[in-house]
N, C-alpha and C. Protein backbone atom coordinates (compact mmCIF):
# COMPACT_ATOMS: atom_id res chain seq x y z
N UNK A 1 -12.48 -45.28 -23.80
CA UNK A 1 -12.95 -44.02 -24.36
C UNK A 1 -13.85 -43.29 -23.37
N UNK A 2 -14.94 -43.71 -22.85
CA UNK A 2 -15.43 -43.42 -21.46
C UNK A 2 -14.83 -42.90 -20.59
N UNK A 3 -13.66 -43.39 -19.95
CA UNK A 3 -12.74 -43.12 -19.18
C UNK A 3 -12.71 -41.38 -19.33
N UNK A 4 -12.00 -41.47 -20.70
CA UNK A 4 -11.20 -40.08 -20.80
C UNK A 4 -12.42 -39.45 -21.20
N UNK A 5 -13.48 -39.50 -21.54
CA UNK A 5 -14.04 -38.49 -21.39
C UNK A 5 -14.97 -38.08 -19.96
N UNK A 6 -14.98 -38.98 -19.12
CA UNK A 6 -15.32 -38.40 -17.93
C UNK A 6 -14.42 -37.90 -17.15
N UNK A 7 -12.75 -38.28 -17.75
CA UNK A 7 -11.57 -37.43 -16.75
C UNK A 7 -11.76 -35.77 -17.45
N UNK A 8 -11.76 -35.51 -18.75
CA UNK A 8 -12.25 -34.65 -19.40
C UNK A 8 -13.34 -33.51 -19.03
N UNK A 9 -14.29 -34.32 -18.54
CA UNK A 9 -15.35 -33.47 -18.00
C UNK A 9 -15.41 -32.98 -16.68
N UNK A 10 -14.65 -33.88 -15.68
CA UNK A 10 -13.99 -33.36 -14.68
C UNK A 10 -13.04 -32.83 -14.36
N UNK A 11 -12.31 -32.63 -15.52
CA UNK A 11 -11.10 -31.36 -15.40
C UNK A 11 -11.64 -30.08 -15.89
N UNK A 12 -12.66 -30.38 -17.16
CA UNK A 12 -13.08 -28.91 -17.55
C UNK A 12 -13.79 -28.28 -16.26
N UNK A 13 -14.79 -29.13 -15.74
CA UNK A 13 -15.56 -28.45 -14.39
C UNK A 13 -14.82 -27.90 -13.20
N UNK A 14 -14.09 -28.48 -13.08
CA UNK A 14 -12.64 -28.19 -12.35
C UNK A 14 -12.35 -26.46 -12.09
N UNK A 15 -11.92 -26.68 -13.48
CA UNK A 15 -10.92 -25.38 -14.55
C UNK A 15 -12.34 -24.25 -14.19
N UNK A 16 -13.66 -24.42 -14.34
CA UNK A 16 -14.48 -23.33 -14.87
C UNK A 16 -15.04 -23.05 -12.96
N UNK A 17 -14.60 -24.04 -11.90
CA UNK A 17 -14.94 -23.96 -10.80
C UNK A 17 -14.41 -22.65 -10.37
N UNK A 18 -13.00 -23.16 -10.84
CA UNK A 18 -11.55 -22.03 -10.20
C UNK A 18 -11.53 -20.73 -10.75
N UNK A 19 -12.25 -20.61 -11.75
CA UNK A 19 -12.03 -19.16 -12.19
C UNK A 19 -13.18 -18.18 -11.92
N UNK A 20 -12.79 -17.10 -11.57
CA UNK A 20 -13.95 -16.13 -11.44
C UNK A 20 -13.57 -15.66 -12.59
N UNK A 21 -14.83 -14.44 -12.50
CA UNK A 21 -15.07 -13.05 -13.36
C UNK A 21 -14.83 -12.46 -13.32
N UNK A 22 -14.58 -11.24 -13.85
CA UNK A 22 -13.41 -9.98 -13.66
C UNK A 22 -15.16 -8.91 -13.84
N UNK A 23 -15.57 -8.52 -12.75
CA UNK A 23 -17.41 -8.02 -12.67
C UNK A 23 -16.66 -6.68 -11.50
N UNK A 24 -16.27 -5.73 -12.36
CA UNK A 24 -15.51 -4.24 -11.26
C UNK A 24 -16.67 -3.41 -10.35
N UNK A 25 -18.08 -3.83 -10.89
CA UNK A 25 -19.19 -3.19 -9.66
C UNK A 25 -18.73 -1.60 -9.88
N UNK A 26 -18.57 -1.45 -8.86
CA UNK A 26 -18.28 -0.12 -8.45
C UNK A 26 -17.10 1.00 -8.42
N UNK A 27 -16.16 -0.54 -8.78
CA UNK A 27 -14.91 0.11 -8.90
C UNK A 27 -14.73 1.44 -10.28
N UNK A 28 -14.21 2.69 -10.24
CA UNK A 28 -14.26 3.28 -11.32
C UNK A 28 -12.79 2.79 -12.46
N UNK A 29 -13.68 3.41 -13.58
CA UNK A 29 -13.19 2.81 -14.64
C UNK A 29 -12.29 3.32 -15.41
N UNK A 30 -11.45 2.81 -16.31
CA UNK A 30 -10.20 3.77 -16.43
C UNK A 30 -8.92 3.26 -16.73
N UNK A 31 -7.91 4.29 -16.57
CA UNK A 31 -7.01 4.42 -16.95
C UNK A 31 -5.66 4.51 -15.93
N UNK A 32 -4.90 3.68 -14.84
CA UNK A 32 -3.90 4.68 -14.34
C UNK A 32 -2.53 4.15 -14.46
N UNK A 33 -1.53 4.78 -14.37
CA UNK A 33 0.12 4.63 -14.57
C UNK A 33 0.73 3.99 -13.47
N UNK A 34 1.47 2.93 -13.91
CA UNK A 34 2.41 2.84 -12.88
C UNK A 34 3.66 3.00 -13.17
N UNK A 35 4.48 4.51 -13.00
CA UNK A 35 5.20 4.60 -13.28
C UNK A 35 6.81 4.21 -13.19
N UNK A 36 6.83 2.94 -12.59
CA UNK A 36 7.70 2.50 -12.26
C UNK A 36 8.18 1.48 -13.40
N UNK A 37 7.04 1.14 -13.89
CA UNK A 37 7.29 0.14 -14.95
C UNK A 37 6.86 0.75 -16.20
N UNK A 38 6.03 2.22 -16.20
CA UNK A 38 5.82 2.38 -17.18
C UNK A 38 5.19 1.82 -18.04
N UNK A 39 3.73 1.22 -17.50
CA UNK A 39 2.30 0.80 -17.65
C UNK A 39 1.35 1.29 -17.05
N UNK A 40 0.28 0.88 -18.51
CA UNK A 40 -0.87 1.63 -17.82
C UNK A 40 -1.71 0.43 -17.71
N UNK A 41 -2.61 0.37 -16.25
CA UNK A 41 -3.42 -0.66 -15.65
C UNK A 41 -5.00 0.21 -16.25
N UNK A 42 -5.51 -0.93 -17.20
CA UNK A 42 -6.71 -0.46 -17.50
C UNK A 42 -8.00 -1.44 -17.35
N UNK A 43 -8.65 -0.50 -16.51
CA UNK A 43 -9.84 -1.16 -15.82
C UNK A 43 -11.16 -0.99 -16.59
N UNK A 44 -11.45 -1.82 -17.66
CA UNK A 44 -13.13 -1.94 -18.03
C UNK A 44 -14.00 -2.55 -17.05
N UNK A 45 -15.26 -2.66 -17.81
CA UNK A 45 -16.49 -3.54 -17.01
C UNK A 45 -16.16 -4.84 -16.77
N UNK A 46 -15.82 -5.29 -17.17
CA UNK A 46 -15.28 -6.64 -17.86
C UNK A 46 -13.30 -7.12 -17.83
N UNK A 47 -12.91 -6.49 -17.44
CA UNK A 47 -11.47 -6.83 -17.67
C UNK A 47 -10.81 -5.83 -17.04
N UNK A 48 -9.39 -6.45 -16.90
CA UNK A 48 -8.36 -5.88 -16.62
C UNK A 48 -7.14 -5.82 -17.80
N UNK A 49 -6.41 -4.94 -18.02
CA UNK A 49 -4.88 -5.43 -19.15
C UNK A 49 -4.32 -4.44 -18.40
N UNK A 50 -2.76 -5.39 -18.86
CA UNK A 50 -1.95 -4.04 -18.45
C UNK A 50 -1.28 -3.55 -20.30
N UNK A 51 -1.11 -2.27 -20.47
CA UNK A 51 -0.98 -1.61 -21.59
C UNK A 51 0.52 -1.19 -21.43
N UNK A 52 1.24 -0.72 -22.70
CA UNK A 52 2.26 0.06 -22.72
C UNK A 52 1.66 1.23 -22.97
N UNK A 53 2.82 2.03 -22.56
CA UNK A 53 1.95 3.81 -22.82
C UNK A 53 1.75 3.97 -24.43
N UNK A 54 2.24 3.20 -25.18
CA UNK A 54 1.93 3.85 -26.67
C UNK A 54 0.55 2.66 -26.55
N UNK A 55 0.13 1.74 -25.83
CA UNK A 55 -1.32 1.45 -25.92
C UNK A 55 -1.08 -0.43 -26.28
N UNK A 56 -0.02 -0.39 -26.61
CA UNK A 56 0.09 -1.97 -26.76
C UNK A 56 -0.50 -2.69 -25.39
N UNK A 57 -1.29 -4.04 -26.10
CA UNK A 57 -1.49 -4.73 -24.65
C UNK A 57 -0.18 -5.96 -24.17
N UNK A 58 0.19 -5.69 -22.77
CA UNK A 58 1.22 -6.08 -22.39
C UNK A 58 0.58 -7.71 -21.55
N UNK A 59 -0.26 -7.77 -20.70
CA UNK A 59 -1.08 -8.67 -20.21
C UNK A 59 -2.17 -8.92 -20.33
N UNK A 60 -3.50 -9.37 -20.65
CA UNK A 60 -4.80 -9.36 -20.58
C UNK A 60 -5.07 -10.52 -19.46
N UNK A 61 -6.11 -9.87 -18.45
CA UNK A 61 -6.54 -10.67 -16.96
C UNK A 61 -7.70 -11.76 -17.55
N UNK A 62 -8.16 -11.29 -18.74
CA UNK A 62 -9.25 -12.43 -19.29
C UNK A 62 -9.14 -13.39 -20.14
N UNK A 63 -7.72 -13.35 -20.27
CA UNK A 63 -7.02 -14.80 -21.47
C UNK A 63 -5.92 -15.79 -19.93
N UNK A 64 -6.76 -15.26 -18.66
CA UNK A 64 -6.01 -15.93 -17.63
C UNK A 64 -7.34 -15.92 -16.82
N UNK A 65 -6.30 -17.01 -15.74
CA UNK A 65 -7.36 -17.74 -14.85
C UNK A 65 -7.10 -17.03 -13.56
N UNK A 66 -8.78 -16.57 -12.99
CA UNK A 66 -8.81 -14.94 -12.07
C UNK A 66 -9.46 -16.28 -10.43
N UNK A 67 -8.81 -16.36 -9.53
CA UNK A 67 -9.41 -16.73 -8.34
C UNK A 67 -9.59 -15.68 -7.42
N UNK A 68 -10.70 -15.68 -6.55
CA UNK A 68 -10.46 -15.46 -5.13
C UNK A 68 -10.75 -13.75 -5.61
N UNK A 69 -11.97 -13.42 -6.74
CA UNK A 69 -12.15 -12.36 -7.20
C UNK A 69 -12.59 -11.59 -6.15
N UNK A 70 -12.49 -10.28 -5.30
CA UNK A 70 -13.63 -9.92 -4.45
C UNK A 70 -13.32 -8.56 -4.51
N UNK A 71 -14.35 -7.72 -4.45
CA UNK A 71 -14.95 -6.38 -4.07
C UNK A 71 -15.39 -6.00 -3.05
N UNK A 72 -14.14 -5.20 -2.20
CA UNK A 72 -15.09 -5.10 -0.60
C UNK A 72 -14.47 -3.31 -0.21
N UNK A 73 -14.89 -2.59 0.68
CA UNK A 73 -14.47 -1.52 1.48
C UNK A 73 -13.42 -1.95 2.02
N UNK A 74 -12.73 -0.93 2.20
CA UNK A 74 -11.67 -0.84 3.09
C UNK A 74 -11.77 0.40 3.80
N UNK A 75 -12.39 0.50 5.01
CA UNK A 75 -12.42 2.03 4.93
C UNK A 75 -13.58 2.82 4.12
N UNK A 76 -13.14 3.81 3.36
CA UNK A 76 -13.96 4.11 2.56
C UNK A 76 -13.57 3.90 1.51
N UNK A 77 -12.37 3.11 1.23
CA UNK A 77 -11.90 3.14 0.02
C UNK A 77 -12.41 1.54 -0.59
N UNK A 78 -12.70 1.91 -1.95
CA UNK A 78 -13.26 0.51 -2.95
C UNK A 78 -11.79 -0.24 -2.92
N UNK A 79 -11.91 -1.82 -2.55
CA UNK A 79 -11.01 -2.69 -2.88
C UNK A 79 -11.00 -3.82 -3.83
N UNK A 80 -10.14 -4.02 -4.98
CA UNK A 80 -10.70 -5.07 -5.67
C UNK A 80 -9.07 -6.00 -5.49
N UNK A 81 -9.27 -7.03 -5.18
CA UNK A 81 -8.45 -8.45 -4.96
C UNK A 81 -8.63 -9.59 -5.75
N UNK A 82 -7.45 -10.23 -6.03
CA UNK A 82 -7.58 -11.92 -6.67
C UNK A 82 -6.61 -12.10 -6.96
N UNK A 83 -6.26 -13.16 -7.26
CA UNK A 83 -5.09 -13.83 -7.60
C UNK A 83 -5.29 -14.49 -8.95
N UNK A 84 -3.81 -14.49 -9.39
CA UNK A 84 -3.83 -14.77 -10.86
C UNK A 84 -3.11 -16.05 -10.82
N UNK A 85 -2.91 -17.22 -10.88
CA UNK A 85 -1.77 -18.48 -11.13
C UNK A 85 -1.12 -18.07 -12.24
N UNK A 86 -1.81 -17.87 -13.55
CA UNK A 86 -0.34 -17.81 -13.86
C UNK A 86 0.00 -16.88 -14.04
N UNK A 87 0.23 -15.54 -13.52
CA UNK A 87 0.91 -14.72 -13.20
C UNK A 87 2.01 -14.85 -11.57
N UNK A 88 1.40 -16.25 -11.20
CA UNK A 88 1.90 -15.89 -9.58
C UNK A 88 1.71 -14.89 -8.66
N UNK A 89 0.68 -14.34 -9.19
CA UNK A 89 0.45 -13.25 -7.93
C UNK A 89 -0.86 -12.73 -7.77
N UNK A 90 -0.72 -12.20 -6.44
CA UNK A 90 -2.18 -12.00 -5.78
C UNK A 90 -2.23 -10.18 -5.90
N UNK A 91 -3.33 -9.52 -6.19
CA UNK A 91 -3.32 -8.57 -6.85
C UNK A 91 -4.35 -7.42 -5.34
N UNK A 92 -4.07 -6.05 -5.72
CA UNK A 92 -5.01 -5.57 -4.80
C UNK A 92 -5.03 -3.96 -5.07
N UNK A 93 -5.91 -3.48 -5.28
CA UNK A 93 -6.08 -2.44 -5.56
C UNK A 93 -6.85 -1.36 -4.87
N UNK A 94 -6.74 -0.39 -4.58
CA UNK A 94 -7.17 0.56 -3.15
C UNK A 94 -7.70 1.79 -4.25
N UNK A 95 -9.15 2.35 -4.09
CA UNK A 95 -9.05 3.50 -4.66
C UNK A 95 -10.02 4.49 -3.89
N UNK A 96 -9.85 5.63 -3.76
CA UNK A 96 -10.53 6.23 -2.83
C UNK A 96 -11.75 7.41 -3.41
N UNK A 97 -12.96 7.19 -2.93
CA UNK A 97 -13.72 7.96 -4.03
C UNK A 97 -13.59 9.59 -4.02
N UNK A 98 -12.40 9.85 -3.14
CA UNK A 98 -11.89 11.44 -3.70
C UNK A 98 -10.96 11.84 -4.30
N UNK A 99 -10.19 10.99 -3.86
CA UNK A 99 -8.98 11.06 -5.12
C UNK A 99 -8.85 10.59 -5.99
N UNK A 100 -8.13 10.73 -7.01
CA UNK A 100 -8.16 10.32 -8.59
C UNK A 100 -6.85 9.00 -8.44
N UNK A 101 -6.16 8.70 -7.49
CA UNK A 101 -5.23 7.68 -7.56
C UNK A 101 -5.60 6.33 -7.41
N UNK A 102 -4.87 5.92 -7.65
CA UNK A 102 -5.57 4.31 -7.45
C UNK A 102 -3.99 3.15 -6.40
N UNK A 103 -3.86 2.92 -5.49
CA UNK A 103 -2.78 2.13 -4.93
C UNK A 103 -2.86 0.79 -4.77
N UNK A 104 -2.08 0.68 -5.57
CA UNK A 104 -1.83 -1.29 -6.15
C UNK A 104 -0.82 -1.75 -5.17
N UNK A 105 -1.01 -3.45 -5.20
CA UNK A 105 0.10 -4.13 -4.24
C UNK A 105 -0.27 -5.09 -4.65
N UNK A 106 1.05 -5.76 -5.02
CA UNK A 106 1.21 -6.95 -5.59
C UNK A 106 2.15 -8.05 -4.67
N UNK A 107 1.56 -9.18 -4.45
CA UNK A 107 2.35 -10.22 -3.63
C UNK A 107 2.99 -11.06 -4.53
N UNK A 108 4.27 -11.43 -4.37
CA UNK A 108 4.88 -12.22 -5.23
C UNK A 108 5.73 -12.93 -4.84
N UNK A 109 5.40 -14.39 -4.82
CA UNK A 109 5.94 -15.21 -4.24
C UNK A 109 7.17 -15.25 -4.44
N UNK A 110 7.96 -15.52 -2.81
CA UNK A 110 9.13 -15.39 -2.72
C UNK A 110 10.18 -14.15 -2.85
N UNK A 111 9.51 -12.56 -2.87
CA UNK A 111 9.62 -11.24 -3.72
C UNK A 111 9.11 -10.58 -1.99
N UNK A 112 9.61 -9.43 -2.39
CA UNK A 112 9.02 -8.53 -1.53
C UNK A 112 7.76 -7.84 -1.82
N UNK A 113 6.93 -7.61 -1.05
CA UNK A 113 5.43 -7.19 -1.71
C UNK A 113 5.97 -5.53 -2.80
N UNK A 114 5.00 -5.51 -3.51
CA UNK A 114 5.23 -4.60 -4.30
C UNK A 114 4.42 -3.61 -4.36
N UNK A 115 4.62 -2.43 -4.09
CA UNK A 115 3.07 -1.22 -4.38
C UNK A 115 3.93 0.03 -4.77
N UNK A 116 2.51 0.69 -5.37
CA UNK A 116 2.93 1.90 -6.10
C UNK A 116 1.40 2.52 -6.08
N UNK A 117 1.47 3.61 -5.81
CA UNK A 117 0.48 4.76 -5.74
C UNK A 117 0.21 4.99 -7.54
N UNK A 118 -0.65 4.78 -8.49
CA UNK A 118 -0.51 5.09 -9.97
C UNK A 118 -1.67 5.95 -10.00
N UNK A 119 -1.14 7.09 -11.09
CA UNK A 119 -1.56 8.35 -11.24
C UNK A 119 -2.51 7.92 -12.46
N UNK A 120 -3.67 9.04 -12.27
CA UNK A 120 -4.91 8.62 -13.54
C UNK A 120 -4.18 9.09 -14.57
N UNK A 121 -4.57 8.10 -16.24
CA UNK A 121 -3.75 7.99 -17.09
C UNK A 121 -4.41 8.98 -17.80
């Protein structure tokens, strides 16, 4: 009984090591389209989802496990990055503080990288 609860406690510590926070800083907040798929990527304080345009939630980033969270410049443009497991993919988002667009790129294993320029929703 010991056993499993110290394998227990070292898997939960594990699990809570690997995950970051979804903490957007500076990134602005919002709403934008990707019209390719015909979702909207919506950015709170706190979270990410991706939405259908009538508003259904299609993904939520905080009922998943977020690594390798980071907030840095690119340029002048705000960058927010991480990778999702179980989504399989590493995420990246470009937004520039004059324009209203926001340009996503998604890596997907074994896939060709994916981006799309998405228009504020």
């Amino acid at each position: 009984m010991k056993k499993i609860f110290v394998i227990l406690i070292v898997l939960l510590t594990a699990v809570s090591l690997s995950a970051d926070p979804i903490q957007l800083g500076n990134f602005p907040l919002g709403q934008w389209l990707d019209a390719n798929y015909n979702a909207v990527w919506d950015f709170t304080s706190g979270n990410i989802r991706i939405l259908s345009t009538n508003g259904k939630v299609l993904y939520d980033f905080s009922e998943k496990t977020i690594q390798d969270f980071q907030i840095t410049l690119e340029g002048t443009q705000i960058c927010i990055s991480f990778y999702c497991p179980e989504a399989g993919r590493a995420y990246k988002f470009l937004k520039s503080p004059i324009e209203s667009d926001v340009n996503m790129y998604i890596n997907r294993r074994g896939l060709p990288e994916y981006s799309v320029t998405m228009k504020k929703w």
